[in-house]
C-alpha atoms as a PDB file:
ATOM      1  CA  UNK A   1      -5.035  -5.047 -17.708  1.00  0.00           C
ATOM      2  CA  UNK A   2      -4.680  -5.374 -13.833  1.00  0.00           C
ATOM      3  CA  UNK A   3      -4.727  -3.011 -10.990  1.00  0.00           C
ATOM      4  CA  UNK A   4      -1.676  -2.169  -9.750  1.00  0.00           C
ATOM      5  CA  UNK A   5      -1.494  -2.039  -5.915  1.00  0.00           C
ATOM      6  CA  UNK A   6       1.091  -0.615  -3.793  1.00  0.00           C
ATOM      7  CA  UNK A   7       1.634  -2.433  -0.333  1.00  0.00           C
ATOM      8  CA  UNK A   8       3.935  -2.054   2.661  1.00  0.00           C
ATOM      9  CA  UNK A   9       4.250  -0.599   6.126  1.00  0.00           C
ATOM     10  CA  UNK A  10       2.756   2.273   7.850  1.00  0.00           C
ATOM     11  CA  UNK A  11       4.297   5.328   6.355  1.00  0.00           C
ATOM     12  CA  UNK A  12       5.969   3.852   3.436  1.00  0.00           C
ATOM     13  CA  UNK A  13       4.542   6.175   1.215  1.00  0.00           C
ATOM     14  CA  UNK A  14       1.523   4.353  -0.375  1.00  0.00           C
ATOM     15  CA  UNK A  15      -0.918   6.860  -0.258  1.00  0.00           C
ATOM     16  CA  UNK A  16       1.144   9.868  -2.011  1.00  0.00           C
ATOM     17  CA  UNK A  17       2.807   7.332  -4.594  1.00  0.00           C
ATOM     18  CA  UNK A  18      -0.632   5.418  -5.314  1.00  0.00           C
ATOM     19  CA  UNK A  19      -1.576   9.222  -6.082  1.00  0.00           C
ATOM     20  CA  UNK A  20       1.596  10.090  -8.411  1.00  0.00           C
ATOM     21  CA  UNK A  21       1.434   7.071 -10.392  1.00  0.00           C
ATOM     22  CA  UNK A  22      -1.760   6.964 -11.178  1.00  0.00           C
ATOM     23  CA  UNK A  23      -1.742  10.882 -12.454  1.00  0.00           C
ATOM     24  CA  UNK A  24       1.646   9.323 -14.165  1.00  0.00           C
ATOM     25  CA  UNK A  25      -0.763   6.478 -15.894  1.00  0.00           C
ATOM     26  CA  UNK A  26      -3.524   8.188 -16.165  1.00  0.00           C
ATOM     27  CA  UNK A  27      -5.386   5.864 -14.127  1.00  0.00           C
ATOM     28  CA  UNK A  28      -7.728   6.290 -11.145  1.00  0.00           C
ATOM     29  CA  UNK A  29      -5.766   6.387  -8.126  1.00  0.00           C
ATOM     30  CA  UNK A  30      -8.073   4.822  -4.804  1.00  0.00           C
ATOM     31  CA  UNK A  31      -6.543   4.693  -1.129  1.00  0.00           C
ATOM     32  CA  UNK A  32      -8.208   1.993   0.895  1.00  0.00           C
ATOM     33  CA  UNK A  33      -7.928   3.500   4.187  1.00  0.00           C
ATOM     34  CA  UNK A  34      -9.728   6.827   2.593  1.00  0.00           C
ATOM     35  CA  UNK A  35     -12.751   4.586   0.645  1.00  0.00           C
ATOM     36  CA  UNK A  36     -13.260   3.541   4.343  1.00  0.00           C
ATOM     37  CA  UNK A  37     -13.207   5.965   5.950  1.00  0.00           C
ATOM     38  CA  UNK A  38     -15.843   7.840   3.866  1.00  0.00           C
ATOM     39  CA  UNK A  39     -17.860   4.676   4.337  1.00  0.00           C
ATOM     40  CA  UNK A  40     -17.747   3.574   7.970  1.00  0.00           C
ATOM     41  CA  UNK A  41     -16.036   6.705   9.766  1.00  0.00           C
ATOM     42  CA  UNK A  42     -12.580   7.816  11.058  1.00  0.00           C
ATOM     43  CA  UNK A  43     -10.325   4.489  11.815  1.00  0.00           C
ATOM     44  CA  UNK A  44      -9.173   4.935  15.020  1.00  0.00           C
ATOM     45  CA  UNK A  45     -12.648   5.641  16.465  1.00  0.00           C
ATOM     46  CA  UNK A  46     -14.064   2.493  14.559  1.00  0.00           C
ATOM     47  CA  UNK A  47     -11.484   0.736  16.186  1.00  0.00           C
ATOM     48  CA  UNK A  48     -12.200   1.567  19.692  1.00  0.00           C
ATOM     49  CA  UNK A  49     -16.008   0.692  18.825  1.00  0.00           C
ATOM     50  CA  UNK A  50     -16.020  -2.349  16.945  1.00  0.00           C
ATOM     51  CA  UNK A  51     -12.548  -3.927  17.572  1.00  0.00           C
ATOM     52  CA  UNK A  52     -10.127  -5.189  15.007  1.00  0.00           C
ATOM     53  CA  UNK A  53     -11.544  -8.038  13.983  1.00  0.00           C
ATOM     54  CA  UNK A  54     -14.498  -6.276  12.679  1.00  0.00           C
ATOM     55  CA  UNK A  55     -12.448  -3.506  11.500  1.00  0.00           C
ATOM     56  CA  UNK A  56     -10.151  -6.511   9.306  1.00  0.00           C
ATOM     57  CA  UNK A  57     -13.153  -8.251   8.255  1.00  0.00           C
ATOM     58  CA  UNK A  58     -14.368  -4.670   6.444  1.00  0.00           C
ATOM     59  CA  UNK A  59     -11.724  -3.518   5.534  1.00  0.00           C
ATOM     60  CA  UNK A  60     -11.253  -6.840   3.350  1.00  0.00           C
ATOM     61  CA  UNK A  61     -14.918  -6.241   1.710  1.00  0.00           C
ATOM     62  CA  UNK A  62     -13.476  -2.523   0.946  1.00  0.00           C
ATOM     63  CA  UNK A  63     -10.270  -3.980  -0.716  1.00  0.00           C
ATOM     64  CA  UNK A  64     -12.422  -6.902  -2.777  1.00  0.00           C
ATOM     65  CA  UNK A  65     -14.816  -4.005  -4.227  1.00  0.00           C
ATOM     66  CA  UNK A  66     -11.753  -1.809  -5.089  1.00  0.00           C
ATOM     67  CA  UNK A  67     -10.032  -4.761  -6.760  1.00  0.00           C
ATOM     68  CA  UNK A  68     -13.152  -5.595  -8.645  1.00  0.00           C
ATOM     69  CA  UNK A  69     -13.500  -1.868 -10.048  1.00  0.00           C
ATOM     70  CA  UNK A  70     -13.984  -2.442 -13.727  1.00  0.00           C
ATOM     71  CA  UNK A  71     -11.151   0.226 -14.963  1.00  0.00           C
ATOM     72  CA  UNK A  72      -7.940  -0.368 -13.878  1.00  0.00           C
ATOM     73  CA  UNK A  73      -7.158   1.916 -11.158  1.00  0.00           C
ATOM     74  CA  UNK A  74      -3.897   2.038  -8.663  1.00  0.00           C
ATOM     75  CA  UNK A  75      -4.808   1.209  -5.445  1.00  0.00           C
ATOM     76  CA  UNK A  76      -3.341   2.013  -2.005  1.00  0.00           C
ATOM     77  CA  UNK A  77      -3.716  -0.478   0.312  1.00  0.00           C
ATOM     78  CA  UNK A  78      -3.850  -0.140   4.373  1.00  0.00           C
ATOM     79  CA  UNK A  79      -0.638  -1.628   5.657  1.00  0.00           C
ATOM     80  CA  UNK A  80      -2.760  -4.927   7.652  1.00  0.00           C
ATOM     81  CA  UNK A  81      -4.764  -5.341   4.404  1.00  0.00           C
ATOM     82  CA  UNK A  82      -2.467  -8.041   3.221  1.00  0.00           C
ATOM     83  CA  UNK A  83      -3.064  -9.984   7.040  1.00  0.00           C
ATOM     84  CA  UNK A  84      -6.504 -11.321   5.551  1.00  0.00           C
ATOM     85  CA  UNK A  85      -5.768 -14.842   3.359  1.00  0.00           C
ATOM     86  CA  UNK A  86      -9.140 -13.828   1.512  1.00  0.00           C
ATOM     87  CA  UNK A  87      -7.165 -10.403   0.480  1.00  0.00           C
ATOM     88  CA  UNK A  88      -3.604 -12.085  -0.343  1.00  0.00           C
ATOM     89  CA  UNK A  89      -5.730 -14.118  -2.682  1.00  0.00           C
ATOM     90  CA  UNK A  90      -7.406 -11.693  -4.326  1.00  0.00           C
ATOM     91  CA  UNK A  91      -3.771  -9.841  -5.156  1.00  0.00           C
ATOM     92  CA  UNK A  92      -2.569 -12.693  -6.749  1.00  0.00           C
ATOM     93  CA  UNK A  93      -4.465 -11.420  -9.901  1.00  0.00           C
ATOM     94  CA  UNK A  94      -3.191  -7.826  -9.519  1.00  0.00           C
ATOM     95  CA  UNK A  95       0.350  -6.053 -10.143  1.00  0.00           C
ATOM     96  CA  UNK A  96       1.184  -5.874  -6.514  1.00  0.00           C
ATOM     97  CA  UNK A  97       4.417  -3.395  -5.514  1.00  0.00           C
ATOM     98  CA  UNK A  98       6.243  -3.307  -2.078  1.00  0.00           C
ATOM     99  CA  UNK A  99       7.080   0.190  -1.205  1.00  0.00           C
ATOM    100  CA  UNK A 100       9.503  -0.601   1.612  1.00  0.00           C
ATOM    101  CA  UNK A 101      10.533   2.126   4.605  1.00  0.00           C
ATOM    102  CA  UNK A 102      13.388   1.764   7.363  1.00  0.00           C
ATOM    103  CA  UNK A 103      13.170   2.396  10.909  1.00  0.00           C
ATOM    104  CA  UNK A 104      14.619   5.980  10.824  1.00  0.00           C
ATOM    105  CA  UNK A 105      11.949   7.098   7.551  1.00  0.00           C
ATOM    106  CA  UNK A 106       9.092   5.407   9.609  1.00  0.00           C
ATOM    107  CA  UNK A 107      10.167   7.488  12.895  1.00  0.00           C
ATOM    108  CA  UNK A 108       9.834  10.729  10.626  1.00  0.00           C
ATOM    109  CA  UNK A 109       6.587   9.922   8.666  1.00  0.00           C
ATOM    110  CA  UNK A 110       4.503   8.086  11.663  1.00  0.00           C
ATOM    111  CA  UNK A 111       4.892  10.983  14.385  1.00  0.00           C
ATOM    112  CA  UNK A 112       3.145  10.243  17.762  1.00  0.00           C
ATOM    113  CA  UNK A 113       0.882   7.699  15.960  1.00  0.00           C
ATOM    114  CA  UNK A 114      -2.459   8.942  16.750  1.00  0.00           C
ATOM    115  CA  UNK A 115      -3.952   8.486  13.692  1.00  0.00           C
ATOM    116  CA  UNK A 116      -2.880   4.477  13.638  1.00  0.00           C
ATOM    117  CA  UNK A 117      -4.820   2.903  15.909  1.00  0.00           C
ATOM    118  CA  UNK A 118      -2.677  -0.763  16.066  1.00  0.00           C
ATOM    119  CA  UNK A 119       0.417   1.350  17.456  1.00  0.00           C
ATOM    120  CA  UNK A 120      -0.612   2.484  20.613  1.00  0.00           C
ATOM    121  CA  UNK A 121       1.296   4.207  23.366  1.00  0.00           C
ATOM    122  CA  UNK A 122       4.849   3.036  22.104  1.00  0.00           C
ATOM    123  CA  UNK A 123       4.208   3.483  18.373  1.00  0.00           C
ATOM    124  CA  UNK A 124       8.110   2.788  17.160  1.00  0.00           C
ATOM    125  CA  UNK A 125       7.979  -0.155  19.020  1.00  0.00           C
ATOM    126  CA  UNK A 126       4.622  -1.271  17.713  1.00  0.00           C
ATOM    127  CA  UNK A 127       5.712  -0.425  14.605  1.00  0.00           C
ATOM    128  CA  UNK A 128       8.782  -3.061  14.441  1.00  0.00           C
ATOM    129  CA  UNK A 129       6.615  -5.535  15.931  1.00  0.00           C
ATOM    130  CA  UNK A 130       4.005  -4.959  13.303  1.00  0.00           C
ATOM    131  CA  UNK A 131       6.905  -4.566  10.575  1.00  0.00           C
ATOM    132  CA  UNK A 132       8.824  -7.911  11.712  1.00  0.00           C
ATOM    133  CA  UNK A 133       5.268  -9.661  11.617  1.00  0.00           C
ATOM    134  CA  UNK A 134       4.282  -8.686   8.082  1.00  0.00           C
ATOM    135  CA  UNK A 135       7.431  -8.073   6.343  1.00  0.00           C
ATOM    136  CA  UNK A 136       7.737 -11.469   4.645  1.00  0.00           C
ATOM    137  CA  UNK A 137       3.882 -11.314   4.248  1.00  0.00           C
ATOM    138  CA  UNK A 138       4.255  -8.074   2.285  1.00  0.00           C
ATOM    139  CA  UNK A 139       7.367  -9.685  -0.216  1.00  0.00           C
ATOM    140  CA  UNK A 140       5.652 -12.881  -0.939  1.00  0.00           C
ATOM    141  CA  UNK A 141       2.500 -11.015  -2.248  1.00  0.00           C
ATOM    142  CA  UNK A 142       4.691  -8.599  -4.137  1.00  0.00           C
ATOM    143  CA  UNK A 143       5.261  -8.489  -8.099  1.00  0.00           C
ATOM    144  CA  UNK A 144       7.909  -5.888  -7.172  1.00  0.00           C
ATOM    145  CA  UNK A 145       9.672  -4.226  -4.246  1.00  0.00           C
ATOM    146  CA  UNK A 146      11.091  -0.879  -4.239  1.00  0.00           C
ATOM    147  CA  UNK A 147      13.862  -0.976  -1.538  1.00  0.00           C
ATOM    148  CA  UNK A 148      13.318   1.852   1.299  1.00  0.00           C
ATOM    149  CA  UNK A 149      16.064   4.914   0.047  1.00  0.00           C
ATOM    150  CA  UNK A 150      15.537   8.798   0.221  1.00  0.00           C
ATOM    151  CA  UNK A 151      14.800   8.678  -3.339  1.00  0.00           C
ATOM    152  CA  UNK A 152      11.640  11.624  -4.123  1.00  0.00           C
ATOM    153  CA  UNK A 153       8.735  10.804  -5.118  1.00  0.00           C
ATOM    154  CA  UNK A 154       8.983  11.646  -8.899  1.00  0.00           C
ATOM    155  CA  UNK A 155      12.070   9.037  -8.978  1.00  0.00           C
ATOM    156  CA  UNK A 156      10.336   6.441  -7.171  1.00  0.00           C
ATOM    157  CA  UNK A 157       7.427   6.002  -9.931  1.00  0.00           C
ATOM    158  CA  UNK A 158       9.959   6.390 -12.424  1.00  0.00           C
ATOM    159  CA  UNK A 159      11.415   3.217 -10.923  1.00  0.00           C
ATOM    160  CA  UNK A 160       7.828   1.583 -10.822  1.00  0.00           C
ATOM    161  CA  UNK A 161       7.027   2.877 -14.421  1.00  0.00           C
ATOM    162  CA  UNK A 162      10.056   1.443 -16.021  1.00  0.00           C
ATOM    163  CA  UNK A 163      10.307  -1.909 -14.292  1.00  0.00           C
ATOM    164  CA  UNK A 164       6.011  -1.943 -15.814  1.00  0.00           C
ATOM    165  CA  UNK A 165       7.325  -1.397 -18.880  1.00  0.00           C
ATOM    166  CA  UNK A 166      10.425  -2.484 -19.551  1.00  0.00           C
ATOM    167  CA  UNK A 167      12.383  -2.006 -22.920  1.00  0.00           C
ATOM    168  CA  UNK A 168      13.654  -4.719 -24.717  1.00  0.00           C
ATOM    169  CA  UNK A 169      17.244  -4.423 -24.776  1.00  0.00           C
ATOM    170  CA  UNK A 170      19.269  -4.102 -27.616  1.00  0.00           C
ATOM    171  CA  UNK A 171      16.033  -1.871 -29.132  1.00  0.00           C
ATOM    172  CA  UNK A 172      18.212   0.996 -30.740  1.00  0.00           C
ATOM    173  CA  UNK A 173      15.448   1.871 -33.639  1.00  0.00           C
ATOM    174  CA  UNK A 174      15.961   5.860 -33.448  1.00  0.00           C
ATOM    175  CA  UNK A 175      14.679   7.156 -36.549  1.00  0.00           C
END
């Protein structure tokens, strides 16, 4: 049995979905950005000190231990995980689900951007940029992609648990 790990843009939801699921699956539910944190420090502020590049090449070794977690666990991943080739290989052995977002939803969930350190002083615009750049990125790592609607959160792991486990069709054995 894989991991199943959710992908996609700042403020697509990751985080609080990685969290429902897993309580749904009753598996261990781990968010990336929050093993680092615990590990190296806040993100923005290891950012200003050490860069991106040695932010990227950490944040891969957090995402290879989490992947190599002997129980199958849902994992969260930062939305520049997938940027790292070393990463995108490792998913290619995982479940791997796209939570999409649009503009508008991305507006409403990212605020200011203070706590994102890659968005700087104009974080919508950032945030295209950064969208437009990984977008295709994100899709050709992904098993599945749930398309960016106003649907809660209950209804979008209802989506992700039946498209895991889909019924055969046809299956009408009611006792």
């Amino acid at each position: 049995m894989s991991n199943i790990v959710l992908i996609g843009p700042m403020g697509s939801g990751k985080s609080t979905v990685g969290a429902a699921l897993a309580r749904r699956l009753g598996r261990p539910h781990v968010d990336s950005d929050h093993f680092f944190v615990a590990r190296y420090g806040p993100i923005p502020d290891y950012f200003t000190t050490h860069g991106e590049k040695d932010f990227r090449e950490r944040e891969h070794r957090v995402v290879a231990e989490l992947l190599d977690s002997p129980r199958p666990s849902v994992i969260s991943l930062g939305g520049g995980a997938v940027m790292d080739e070393r990463t995108r290989a490792l998913l290619g052995e995982q479940t791997v689900i796209m939570l999409d977002i649009t503009e508008e939803q991305a507006a409403l969930r990212i605020g200011d951007g203070t706590t994102r350190p890659v968005l700087g002083d104009e974080p919508m615009e950032a945030w295209k940029r950064i969208y437009a750049e990984r977008e295709g990125i994100y899709r050709a790592c992904a098993d599945m992609v749930l398309p960016a609607d106003d649907e809660s959160i209950e209804t979008r792991v209802d989506t992700i648990v039946a498209r895991l486990n889909p019924t055969p069709s046809g299956d009408d054995t009611t006792p």
